[in-house]
PDB file of N, CA and C in Angstrom:
ATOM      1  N   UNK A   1      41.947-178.819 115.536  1.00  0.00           N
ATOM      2  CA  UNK A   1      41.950-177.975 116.752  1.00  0.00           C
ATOM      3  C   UNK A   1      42.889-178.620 117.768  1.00  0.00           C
ATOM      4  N   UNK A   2      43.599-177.682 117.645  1.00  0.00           N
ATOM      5  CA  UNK A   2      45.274-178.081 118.956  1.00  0.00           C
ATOM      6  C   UNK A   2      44.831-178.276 120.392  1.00  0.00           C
ATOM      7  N   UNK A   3      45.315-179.127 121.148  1.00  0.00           N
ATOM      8  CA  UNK A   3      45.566-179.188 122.395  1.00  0.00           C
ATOM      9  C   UNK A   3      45.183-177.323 122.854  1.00  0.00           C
ATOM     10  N   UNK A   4      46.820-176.846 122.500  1.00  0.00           N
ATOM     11  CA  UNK A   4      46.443-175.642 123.209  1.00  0.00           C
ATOM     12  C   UNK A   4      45.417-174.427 122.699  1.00  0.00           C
ATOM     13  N   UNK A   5      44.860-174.950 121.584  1.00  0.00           N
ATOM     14  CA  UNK A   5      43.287-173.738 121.381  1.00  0.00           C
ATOM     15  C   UNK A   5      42.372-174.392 121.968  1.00  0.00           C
ATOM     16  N   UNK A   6      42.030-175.361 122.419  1.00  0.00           N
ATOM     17  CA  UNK A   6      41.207-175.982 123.637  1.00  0.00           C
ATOM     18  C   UNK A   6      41.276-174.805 124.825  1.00  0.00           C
ATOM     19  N   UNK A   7      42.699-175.442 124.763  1.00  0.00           N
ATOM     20  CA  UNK A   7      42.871-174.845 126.502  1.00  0.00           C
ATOM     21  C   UNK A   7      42.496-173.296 126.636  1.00  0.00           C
ATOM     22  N   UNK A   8      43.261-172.971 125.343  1.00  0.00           N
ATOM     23  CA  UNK A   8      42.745-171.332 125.196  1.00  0.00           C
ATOM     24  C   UNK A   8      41.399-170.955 125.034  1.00  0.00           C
ATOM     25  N   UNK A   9      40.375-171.957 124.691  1.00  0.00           N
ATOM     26  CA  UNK A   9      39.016-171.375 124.035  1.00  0.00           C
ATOM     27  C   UNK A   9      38.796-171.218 125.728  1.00  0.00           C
ATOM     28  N   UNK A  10      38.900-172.484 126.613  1.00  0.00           N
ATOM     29  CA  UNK A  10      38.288-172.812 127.564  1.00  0.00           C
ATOM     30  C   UNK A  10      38.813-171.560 128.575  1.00  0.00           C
ATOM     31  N   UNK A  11      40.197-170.955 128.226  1.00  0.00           N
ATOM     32  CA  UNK A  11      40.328-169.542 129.454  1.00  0.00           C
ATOM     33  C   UNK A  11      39.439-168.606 128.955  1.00  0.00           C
ATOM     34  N   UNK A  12      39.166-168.519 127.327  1.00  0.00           N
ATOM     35  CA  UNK A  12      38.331-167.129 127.016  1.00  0.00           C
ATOM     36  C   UNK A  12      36.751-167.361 128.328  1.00  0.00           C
ATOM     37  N   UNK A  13      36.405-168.880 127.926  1.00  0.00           N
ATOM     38  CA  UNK A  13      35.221-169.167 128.519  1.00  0.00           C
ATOM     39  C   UNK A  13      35.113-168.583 130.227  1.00  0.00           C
ATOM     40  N   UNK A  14      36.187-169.254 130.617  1.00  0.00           N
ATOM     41  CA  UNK A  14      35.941-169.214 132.328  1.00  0.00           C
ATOM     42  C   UNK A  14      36.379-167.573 132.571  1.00  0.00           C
ATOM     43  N   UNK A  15      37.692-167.039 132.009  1.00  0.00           N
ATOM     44  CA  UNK A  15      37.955-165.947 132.256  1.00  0.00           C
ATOM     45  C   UNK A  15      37.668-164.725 130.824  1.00  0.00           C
ATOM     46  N   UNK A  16      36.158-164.348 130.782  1.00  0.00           N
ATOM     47  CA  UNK A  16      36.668-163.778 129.675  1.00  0.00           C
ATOM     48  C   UNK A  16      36.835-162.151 129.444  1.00  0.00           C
ATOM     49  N   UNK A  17      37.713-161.785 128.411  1.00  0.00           N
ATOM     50  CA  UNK A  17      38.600-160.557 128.799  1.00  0.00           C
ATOM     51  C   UNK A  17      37.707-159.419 129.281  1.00  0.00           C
ATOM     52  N   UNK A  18      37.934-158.359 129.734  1.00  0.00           N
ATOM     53  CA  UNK A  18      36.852-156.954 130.114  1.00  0.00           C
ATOM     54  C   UNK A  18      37.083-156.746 128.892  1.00  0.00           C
ATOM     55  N   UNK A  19      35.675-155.370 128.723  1.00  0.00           N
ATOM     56  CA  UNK A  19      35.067-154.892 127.662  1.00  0.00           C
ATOM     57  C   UNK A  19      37.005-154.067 127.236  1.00  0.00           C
ATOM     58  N   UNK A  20      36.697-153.467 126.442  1.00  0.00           N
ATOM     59  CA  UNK A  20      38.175-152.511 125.718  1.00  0.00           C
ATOM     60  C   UNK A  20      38.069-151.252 126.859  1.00  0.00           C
ATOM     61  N   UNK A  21      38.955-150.625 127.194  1.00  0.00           N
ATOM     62  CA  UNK A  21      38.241-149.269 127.659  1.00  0.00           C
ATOM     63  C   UNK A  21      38.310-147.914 126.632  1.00  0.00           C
ATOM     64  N   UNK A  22      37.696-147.285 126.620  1.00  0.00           N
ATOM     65  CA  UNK A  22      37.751-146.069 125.662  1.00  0.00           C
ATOM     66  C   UNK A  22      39.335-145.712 125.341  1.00  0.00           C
ATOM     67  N   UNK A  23      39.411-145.603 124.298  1.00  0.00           N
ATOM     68  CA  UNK A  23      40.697-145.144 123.898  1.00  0.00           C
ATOM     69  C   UNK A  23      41.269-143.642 124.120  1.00  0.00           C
ATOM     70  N   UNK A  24      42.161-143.878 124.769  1.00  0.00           N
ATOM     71  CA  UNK A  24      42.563-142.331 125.340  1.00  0.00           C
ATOM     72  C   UNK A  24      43.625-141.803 124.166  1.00  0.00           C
ATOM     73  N   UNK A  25      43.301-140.662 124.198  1.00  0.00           N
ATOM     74  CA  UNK A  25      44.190-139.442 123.458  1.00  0.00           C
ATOM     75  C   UNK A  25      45.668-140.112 123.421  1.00  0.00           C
ATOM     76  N   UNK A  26      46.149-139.981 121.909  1.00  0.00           N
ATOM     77  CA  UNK A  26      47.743-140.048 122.577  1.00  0.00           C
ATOM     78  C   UNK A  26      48.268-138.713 122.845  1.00  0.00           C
ATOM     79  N   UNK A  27      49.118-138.679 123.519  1.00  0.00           N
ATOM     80  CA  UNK A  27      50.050-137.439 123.544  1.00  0.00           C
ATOM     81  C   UNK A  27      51.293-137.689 122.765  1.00  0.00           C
ATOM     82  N   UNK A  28      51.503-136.624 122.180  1.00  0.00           N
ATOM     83  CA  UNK A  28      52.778-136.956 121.115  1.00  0.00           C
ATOM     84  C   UNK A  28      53.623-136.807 121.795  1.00  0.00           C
ATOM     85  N   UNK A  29      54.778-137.524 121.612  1.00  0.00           N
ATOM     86  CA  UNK A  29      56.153-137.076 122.744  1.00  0.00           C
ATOM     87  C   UNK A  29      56.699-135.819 122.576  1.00  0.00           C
ATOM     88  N   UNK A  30      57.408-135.323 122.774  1.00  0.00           N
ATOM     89  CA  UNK A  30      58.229-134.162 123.031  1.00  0.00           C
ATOM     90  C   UNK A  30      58.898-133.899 122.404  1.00  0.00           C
ATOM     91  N   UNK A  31      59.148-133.208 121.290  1.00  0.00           N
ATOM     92  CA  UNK A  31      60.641-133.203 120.138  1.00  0.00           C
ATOM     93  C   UNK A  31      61.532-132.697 121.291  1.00  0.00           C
ATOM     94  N   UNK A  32      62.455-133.618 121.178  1.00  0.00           N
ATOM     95  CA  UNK A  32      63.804-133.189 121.383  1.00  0.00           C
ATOM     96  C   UNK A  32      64.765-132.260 120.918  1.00  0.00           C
ATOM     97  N   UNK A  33      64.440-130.833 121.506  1.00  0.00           N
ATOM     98  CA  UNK A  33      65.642-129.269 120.670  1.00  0.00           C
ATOM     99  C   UNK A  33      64.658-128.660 119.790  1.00  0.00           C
ATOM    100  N   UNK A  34      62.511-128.210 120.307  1.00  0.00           N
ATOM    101  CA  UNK A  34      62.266-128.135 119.680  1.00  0.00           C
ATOM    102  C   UNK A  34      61.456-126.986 120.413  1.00  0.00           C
ATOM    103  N   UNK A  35      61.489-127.480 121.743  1.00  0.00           N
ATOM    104  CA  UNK A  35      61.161-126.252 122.699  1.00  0.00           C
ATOM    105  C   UNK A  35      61.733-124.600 122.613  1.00  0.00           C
TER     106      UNK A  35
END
């Protein structure tokens, strides 16, 4: 275990990430010359 997965375990600890948020819809892009 590296120096920096220390350091990293220890940001999950103090800061750890927000929940996911719901996954939003994609929107498909726009064909281009299709309108």
């Amino acid at each position: 275990m590296g120096r920096a997965d220390v350091d990293h375990w220890y940001q999950l600890k103090l800061n750890p990430s927000p929940p996911a948020p719901l996954p939003t819809p994609l929107v498909p892009p726009y064909k281009r010359g299709d309108d």
